[in-house]
N, C-alpha and C. Protein backbone atom coordinates (compact mmCIF):
# COMPACT_ATOMS: atom_id res chain seq x y z
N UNK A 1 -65.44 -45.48 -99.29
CA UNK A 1 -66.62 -45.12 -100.04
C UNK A 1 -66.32 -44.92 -101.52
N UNK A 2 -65.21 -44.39 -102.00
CA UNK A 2 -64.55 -44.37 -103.11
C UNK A 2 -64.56 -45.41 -103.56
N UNK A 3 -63.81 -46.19 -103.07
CA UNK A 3 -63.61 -47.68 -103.85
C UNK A 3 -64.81 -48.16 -104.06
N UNK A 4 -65.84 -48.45 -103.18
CA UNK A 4 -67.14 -48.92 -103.62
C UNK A 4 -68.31 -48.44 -104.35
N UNK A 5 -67.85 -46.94 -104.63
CA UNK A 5 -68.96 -46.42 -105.74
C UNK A 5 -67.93 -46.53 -106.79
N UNK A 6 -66.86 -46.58 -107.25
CA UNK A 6 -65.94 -47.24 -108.73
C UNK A 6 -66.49 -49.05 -108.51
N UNK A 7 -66.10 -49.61 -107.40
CA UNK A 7 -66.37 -50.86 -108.26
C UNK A 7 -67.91 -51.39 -108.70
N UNK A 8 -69.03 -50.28 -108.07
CA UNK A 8 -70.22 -50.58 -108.95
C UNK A 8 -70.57 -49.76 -109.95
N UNK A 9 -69.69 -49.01 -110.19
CA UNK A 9 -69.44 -48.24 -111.69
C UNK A 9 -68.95 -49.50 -112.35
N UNK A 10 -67.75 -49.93 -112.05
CA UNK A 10 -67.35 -50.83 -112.87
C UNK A 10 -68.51 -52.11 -112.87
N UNK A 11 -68.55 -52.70 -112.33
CA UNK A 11 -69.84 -54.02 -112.31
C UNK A 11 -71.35 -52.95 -113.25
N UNK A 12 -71.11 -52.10 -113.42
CA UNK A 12 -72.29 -51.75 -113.96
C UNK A 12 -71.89 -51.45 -115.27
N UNK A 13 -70.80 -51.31 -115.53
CA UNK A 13 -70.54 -50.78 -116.89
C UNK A 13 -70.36 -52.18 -117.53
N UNK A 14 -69.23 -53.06 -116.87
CA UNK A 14 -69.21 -54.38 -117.35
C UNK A 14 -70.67 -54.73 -117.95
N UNK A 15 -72.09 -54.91 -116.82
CA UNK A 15 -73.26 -55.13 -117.34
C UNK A 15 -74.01 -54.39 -118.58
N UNK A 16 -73.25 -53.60 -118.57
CA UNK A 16 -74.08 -52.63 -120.16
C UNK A 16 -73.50 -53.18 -121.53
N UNK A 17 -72.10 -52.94 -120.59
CA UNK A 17 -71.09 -53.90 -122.12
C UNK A 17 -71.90 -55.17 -122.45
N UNK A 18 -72.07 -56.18 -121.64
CA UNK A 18 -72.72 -57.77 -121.99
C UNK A 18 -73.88 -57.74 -122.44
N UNK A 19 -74.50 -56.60 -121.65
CA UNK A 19 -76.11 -56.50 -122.58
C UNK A 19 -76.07 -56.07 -124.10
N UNK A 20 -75.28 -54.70 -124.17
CA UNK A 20 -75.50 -54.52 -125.22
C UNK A 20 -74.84 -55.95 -126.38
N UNK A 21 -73.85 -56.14 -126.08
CA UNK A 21 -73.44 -57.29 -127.02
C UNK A 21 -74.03 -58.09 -127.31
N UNK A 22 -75.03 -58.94 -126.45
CA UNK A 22 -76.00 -59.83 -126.31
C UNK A 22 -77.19 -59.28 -126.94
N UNK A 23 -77.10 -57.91 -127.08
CA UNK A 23 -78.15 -57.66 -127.78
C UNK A 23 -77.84 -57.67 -129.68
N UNK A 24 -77.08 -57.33 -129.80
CA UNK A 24 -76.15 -57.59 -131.07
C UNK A 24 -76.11 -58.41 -131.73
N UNK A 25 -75.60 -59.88 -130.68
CA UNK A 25 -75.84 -60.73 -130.89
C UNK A 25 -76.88 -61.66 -131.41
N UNK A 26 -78.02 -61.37 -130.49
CA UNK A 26 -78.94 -61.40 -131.02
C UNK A 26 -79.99 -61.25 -132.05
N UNK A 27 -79.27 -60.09 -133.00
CA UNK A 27 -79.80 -59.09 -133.64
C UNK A 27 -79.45 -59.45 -134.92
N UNK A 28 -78.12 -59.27 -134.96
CA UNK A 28 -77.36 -59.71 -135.99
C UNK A 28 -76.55 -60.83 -136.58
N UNK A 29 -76.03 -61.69 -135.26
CA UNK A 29 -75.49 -62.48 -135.05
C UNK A 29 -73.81 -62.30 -134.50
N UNK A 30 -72.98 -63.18 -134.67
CA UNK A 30 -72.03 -63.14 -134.18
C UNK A 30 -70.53 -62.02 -134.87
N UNK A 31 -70.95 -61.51 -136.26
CA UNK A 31 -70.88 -60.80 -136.97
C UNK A 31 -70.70 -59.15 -136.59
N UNK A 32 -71.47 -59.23 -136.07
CA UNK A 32 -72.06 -57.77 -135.15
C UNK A 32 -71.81 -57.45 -133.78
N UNK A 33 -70.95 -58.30 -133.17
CA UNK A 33 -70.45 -58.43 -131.93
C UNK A 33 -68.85 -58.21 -132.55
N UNK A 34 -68.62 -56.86 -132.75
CA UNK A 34 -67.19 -56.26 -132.76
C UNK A 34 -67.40 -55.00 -131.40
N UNK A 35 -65.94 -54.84 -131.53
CA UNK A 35 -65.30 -54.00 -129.97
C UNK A 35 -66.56 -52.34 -130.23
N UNK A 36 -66.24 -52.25 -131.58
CA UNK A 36 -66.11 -50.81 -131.88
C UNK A 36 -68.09 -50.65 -132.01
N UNK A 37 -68.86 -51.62 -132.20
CA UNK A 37 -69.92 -51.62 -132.18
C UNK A 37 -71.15 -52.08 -130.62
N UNK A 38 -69.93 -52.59 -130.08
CA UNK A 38 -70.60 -52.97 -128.70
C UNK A 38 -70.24 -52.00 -127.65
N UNK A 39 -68.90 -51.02 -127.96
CA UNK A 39 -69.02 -50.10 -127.40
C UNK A 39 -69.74 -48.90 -127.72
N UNK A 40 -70.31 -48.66 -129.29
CA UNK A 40 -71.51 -47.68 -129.80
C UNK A 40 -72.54 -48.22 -128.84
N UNK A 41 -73.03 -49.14 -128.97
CA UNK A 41 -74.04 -49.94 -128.14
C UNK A 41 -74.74 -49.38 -126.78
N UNK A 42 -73.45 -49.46 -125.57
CA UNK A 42 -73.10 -49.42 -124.84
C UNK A 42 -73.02 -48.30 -124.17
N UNK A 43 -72.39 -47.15 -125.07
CA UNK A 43 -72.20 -45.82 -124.88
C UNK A 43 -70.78 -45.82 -123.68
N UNK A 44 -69.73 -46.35 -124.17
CA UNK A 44 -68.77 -46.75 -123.46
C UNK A 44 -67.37 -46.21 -124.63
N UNK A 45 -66.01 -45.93 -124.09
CA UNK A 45 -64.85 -45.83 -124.78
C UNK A 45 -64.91 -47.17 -125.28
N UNK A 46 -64.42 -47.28 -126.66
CA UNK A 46 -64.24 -48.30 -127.45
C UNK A 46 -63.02 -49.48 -126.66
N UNK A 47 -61.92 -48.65 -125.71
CA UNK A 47 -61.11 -49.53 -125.33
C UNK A 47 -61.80 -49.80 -123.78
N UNK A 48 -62.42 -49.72 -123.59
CA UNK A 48 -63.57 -50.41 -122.23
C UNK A 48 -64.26 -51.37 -122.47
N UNK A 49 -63.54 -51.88 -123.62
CA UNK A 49 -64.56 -53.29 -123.95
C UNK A 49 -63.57 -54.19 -124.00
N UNK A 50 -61.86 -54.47 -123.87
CA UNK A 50 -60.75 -54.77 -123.95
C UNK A 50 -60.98 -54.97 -121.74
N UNK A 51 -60.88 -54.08 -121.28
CA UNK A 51 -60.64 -54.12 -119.82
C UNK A 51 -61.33 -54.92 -119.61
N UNK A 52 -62.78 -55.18 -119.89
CA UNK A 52 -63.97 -56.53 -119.47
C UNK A 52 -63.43 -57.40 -119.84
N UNK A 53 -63.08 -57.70 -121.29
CA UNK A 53 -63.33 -58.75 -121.68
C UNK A 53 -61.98 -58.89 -122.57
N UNK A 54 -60.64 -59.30 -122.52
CA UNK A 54 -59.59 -59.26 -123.23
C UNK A 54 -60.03 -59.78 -124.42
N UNK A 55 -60.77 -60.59 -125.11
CA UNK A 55 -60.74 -60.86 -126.52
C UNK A 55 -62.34 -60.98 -127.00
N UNK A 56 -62.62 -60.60 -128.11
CA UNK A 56 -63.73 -61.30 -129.03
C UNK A 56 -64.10 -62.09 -128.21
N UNK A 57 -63.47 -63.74 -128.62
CA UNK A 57 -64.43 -64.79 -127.97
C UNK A 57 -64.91 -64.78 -126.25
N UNK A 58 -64.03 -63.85 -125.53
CA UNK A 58 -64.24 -63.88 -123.85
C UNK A 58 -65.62 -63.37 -124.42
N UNK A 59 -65.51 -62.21 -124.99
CA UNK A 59 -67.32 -61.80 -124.78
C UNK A 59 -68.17 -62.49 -125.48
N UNK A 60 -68.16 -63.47 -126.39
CA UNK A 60 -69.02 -63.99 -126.96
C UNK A 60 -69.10 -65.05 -126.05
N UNK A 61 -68.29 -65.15 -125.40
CA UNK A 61 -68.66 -66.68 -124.53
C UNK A 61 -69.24 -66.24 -123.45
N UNK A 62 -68.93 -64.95 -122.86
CA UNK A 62 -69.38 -64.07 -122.24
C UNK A 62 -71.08 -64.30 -122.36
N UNK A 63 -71.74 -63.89 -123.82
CA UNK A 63 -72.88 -63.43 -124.15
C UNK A 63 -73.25 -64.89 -124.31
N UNK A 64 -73.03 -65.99 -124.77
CA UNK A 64 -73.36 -67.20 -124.20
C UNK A 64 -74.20 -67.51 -123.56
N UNK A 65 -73.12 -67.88 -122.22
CA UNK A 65 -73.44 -67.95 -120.94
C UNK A 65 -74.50 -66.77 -119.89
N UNK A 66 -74.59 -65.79 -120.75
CA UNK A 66 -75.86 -64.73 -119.99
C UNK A 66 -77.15 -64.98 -120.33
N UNK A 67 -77.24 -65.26 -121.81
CA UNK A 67 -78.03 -65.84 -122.77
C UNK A 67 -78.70 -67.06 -122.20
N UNK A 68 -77.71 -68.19 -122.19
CA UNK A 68 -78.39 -69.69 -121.61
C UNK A 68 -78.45 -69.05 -120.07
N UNK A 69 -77.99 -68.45 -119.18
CA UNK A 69 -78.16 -68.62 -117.97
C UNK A 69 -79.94 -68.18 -117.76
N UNK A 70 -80.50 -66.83 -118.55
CA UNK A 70 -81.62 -66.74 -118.11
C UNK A 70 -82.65 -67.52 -119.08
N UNK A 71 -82.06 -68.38 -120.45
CA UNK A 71 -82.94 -69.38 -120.60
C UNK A 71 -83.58 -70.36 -119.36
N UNK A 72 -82.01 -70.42 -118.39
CA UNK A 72 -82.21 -71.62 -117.63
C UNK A 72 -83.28 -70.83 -116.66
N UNK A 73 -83.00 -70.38 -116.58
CA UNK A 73 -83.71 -69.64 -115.05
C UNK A 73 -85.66 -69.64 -115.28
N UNK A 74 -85.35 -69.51 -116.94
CA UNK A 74 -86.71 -69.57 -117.39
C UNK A 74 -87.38 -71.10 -117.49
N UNK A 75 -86.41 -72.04 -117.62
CA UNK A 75 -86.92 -73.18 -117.35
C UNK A 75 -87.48 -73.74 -116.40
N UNK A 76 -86.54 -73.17 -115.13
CA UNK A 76 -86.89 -73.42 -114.10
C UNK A 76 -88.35 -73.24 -113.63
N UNK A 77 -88.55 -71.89 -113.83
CA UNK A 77 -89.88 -71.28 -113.69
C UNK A 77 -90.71 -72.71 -113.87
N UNK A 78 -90.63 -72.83 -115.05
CA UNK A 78 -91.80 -73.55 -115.92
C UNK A 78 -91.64 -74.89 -115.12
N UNK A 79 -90.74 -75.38 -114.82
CA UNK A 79 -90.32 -76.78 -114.24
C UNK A 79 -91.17 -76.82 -112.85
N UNK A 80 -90.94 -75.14 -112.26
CA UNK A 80 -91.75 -75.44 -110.94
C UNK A 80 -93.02 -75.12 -111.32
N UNK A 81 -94.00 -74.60 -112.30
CA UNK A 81 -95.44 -74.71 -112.79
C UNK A 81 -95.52 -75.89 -113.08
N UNK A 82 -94.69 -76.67 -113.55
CA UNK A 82 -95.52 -78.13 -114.18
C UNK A 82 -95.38 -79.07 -112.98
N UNK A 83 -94.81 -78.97 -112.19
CA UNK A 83 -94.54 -79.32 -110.47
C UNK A 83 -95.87 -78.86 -109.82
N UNK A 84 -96.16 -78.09 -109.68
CA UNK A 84 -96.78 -77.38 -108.70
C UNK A 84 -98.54 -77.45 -109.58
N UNK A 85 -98.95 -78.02 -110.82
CA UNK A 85 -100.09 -78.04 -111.72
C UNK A 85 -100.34 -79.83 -111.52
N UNK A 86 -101.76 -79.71 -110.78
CA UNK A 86 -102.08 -80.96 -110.21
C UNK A 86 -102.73 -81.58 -111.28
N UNK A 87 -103.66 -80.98 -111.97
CA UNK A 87 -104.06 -82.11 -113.43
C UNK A 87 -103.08 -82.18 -114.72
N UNK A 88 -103.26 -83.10 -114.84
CA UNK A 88 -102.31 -83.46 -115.94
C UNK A 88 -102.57 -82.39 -117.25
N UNK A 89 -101.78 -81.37 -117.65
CA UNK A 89 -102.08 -80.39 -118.39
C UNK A 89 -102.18 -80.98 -120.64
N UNK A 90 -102.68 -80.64 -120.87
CA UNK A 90 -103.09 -81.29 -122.10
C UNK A 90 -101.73 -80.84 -123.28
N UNK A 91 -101.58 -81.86 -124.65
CA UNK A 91 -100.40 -81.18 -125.16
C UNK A 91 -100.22 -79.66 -125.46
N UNK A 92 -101.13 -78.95 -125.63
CA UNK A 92 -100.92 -77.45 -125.76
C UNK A 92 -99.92 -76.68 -124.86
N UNK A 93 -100.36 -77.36 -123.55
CA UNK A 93 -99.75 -76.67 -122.37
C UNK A 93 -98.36 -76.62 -122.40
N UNK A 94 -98.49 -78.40 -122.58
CA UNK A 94 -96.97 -78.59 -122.28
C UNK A 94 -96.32 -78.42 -123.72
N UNK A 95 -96.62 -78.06 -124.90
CA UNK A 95 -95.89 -77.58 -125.67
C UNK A 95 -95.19 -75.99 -125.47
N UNK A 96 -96.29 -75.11 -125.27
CA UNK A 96 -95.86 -74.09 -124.96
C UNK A 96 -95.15 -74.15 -123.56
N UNK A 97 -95.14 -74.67 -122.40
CA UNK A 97 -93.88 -74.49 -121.61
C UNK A 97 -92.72 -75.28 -122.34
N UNK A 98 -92.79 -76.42 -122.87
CA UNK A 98 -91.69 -76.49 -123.77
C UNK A 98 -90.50 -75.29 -124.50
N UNK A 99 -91.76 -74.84 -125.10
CA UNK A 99 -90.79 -73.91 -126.04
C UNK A 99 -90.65 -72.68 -125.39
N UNK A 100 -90.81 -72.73 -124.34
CA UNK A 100 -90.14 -71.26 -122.89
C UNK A 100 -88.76 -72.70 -122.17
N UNK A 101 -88.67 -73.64 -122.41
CA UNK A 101 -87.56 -74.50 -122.10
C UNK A 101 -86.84 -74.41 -123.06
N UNK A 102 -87.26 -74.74 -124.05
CA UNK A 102 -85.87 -74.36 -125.17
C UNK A 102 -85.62 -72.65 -125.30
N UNK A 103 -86.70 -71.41 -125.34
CA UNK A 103 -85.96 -70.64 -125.91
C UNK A 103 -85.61 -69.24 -125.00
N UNK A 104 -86.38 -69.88 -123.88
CA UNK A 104 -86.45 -68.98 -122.63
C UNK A 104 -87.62 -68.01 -122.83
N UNK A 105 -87.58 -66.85 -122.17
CA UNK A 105 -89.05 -65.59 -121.93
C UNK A 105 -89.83 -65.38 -122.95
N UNK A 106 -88.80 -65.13 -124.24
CA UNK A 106 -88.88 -63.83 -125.23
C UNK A 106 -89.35 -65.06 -126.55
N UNK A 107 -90.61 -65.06 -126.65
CA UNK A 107 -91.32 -65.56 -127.99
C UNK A 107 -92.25 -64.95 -128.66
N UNK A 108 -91.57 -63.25 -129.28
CA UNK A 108 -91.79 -62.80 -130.21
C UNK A 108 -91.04 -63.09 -131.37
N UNK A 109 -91.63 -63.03 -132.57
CA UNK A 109 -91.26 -63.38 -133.49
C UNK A 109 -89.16 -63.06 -133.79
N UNK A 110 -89.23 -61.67 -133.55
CA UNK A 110 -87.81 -61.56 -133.54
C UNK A 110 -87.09 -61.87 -132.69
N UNK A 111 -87.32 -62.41 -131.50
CA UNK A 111 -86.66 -62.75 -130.52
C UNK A 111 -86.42 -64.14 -130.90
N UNK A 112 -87.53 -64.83 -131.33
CA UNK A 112 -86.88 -66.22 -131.96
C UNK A 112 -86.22 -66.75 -132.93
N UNK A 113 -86.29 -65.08 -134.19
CA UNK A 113 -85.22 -65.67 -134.88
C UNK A 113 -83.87 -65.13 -134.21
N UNK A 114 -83.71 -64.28 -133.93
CA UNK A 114 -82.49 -63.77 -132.71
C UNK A 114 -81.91 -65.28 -132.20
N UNK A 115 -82.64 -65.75 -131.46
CA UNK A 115 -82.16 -67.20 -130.63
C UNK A 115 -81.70 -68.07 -131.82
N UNK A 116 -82.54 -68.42 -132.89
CA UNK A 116 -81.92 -69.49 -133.86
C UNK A 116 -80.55 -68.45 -134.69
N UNK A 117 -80.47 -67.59 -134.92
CA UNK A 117 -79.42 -66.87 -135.48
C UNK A 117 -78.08 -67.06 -134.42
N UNK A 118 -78.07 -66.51 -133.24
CA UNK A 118 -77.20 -66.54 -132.74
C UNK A 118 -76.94 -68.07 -132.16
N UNK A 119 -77.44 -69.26 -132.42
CA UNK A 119 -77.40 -70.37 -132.05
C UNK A 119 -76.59 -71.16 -132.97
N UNK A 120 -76.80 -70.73 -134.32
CA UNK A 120 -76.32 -71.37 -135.54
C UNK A 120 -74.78 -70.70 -135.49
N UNK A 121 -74.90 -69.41 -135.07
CA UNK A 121 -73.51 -68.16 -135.43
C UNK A 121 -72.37 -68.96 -134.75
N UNK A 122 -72.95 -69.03 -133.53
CA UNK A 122 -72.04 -69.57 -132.30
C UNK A 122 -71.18 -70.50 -132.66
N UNK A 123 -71.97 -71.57 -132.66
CA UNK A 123 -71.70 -72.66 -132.91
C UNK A 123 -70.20 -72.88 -134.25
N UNK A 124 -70.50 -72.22 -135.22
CA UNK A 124 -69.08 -72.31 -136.01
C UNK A 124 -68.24 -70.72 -135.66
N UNK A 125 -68.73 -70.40 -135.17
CA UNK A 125 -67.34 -69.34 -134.23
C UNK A 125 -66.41 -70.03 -133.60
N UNK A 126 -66.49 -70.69 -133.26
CA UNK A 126 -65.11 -71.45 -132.38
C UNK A 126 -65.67 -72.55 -131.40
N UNK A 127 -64.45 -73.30 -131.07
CA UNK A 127 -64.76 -74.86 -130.65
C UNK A 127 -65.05 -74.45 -128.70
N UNK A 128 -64.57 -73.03 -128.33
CA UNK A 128 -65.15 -72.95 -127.23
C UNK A 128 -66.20 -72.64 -127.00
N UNK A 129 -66.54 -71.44 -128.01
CA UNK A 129 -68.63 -71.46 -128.06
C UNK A 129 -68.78 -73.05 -128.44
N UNK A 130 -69.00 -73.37 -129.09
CA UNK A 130 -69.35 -74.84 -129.39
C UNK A 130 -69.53 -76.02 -127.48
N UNK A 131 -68.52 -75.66 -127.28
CA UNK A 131 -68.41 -76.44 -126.05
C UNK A 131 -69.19 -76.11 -125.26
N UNK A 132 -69.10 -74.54 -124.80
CA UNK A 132 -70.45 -74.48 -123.97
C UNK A 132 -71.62 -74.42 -124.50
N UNK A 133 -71.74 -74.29 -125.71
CA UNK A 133 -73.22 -75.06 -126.06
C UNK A 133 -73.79 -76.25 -125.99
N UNK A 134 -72.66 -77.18 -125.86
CA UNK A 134 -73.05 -78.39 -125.88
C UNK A 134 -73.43 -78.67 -124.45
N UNK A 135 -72.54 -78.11 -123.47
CA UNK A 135 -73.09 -78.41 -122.24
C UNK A 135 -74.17 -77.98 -121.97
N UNK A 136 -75.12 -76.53 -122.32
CA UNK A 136 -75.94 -75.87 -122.10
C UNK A 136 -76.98 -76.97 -122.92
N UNK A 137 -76.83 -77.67 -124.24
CA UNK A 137 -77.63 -78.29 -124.58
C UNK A 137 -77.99 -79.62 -123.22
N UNK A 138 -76.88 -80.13 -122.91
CA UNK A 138 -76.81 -81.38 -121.70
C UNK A 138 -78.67 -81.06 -120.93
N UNK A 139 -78.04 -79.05 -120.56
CA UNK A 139 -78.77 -78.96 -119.45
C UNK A 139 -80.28 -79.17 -119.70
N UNK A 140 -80.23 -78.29 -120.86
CA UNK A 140 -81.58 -78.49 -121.96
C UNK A 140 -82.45 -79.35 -122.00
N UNK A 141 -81.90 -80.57 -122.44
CA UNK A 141 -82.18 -81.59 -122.77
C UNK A 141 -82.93 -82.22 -121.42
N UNK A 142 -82.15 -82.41 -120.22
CA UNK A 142 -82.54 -82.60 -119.30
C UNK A 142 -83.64 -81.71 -118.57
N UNK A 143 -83.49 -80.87 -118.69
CA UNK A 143 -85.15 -80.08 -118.30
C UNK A 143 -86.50 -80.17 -119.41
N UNK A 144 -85.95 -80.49 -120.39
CA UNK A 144 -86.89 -80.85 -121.09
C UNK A 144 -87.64 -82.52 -120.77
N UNK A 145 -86.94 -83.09 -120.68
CA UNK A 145 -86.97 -84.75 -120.15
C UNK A 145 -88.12 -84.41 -118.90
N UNK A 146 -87.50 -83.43 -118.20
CA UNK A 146 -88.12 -83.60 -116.37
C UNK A 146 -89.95 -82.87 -116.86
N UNK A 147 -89.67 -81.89 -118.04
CA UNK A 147 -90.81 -81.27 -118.52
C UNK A 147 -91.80 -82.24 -118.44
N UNK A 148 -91.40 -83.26 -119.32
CA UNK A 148 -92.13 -84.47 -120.26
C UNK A 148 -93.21 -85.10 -118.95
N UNK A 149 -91.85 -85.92 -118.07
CA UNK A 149 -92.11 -86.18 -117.23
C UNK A 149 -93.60 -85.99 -115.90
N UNK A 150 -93.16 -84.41 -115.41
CA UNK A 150 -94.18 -84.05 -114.98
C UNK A 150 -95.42 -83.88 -115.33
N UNK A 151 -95.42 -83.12 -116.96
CA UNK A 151 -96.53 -83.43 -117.66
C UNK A 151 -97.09 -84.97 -118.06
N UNK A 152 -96.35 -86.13 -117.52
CA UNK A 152 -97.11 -87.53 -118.24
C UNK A 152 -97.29 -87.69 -119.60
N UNK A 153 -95.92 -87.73 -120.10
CA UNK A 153 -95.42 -87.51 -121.36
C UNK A 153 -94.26 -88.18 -121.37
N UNK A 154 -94.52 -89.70 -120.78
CA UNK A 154 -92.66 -90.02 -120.41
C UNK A 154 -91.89 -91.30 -121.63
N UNK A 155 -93.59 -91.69 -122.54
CA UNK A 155 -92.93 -92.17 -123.92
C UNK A 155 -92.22 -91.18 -124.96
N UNK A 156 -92.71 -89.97 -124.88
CA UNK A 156 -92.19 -89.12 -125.87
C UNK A 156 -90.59 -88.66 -125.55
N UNK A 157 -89.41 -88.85 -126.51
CA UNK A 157 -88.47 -88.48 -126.26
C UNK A 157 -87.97 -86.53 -125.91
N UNK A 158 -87.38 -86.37 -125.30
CA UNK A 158 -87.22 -85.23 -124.99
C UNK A 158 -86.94 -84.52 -126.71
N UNK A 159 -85.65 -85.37 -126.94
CA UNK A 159 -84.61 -84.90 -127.91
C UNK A 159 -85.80 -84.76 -129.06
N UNK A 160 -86.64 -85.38 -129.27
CA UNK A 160 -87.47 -85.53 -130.41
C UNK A 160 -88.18 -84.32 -130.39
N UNK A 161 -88.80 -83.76 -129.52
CA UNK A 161 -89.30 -82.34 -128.83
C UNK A 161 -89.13 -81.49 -129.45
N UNK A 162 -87.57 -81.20 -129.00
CA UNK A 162 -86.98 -80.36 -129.07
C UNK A 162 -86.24 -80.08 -130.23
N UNK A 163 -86.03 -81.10 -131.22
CA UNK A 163 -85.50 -81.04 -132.74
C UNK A 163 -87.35 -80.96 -133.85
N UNK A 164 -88.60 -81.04 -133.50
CA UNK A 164 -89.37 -80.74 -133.89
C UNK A 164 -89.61 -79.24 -133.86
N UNK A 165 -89.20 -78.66 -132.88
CA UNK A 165 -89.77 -77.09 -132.21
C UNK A 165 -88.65 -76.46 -132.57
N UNK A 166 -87.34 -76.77 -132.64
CA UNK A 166 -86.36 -76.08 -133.40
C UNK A 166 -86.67 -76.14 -134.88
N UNK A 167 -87.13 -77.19 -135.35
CA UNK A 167 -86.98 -77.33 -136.77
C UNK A 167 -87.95 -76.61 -137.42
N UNK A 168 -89.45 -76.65 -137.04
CA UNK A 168 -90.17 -75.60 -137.01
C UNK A 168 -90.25 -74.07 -137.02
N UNK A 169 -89.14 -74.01 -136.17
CA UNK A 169 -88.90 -72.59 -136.07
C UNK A 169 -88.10 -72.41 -136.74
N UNK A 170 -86.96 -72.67 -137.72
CA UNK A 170 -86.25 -72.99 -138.27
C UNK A 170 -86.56 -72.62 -139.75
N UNK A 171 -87.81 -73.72 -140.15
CA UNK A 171 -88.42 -73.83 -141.52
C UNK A 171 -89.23 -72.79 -141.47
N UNK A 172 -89.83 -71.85 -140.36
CA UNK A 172 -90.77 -70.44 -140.58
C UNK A 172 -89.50 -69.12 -140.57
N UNK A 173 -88.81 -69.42 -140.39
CA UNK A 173 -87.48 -68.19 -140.03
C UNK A 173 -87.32 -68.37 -141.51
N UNK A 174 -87.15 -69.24 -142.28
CA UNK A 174 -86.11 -69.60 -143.69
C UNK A 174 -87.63 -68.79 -144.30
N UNK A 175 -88.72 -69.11 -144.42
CA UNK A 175 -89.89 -68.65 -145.23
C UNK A 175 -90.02 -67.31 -145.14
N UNK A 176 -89.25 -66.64 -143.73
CA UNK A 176 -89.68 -65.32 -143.42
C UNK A 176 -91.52 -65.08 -143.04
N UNK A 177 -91.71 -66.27 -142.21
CA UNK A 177 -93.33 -66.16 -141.90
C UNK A 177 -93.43 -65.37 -140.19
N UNK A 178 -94.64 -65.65 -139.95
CA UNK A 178 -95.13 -64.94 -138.91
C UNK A 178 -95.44 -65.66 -138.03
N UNK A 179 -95.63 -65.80 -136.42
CA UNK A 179 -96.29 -66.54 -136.11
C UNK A 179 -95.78 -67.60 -135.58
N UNK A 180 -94.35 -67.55 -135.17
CA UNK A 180 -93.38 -68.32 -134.67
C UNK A 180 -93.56 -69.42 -133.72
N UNK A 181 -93.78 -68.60 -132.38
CA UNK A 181 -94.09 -69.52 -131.71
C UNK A 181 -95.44 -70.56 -131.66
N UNK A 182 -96.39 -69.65 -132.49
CA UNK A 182 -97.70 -70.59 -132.15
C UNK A 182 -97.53 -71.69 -133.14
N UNK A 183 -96.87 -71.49 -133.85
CA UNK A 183 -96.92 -72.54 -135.23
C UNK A 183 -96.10 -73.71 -134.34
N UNK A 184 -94.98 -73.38 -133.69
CA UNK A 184 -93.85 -74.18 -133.03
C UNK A 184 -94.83 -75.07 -132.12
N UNK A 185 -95.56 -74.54 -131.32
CA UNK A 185 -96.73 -74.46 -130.17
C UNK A 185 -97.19 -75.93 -131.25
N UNK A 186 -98.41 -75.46 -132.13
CA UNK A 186 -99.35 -76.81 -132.41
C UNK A 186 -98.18 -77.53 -132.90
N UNK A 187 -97.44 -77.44 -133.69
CA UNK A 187 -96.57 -78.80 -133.90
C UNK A 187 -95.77 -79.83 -133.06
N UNK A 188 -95.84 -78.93 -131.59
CA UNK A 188 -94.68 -79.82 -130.70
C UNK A 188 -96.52 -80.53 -130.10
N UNK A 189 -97.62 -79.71 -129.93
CA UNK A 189 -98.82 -80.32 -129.52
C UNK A 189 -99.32 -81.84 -129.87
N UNK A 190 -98.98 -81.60 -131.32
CA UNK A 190 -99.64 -82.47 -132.37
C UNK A 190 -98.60 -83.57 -132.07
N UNK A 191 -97.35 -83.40 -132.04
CA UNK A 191 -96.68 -85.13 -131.59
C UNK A 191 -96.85 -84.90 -130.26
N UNK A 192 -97.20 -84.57 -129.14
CA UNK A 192 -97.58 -85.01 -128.08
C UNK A 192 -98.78 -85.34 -127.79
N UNK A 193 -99.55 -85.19 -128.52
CA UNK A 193 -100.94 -85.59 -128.55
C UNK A 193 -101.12 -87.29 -129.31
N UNK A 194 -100.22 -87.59 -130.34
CA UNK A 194 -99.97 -88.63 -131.56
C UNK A 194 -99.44 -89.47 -129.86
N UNK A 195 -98.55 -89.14 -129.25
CA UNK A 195 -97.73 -90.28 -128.62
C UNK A 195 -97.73 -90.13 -127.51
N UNK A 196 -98.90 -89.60 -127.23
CA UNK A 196 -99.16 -89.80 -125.32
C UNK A 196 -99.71 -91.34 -124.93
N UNK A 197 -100.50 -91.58 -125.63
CA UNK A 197 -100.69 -92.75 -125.51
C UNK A 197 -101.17 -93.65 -123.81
């Protein structure tokens, strides 16, 4: 009984550590994901973030992979609504499940610059974040494709999509505007509407 109320102490503390970092991450970027701040975070000994995770990048790759995992999970969702939605849904629709495929749940304004911050951070942190981004993009890409698809959208390129709705969000993050996702929303609409055809 001992052993099993420590090792869900431990599995639970591990989980506070990743959240809070991921939240950090998010927040600030990759910058803000130090030992001594993710254990403030956390409310954990500063060297309890060493026992999880032996280095920096374990937890950033760490926060990664938690990150894209419930993007994916959020795709999914949407993959089985556009499955399971018998009329062909108009570009609005499928823009906005789009951009719950690229950015997952959370499309409040700070949550999306959070996602493009820590997306950009990553990426020149090191060639192993880099790597699993690229695969996580693979996955991306491909649920976005199957998106298209179901919606009857199968001239429009995925990749094109998805570098419109990033870029968008992108060019309103740099302005410091409001209004993130809906702006992202009519623009991914407006080329799916141009090239449904």
């Amino acid at each position: 009984m001992v052993i099993a109320g420590t090792q869900a102490r431990a599995v639970e503390r591990r989980a506070d550590i990743l959240a809070a970092a991921c939240e950090l991450l998010a927040r600030g970027g990759t910058a803000a994901v130090t030992h001594r701040q993710v254990a403030e975070k956390a409310g954990v000994p500063n060297g309890s973030i060493r026992y999880y995770f032996a280095t920096r990048d374990a937890l950033l790759t760490a926060c990664v992979e938690d990150i894209e995992s419930r993007r994916d999970a959020e795709a999914r969702r949407v993959l089985a609504e556009a499955a399971e939605d018998s009329a062909r849904p108009g570009p609005e629709v499928t823009a906005q499940r789009m951009l719950r495929v690229i950015t997952g749940r959370g499309l409040e304004d700070a949550e999306l610059r959070g996602t493009l911050c820590w997306l950009v951070d990553t990426t020149r942190e090191n060639a192993e974040l880099a790597t699993v981004l690229a695969e996580e993009r693979i996955r991306l890409e491909g649920q976005a494709r199957e998106l298209l698809r179901l919606s009857g959208y199968t001239r429009v390129p995925a990749e094109l999509v998805i570098s419109l709705g990033e870029g968008v969000m992108f060019k309103l993050h740099v302005e410091n505007r409001t209004g993130i996702a809906r702006e992202t929303v009519a623009a991914m609409a407006e080329l799916l509407a141009y090239r449904r055809g």
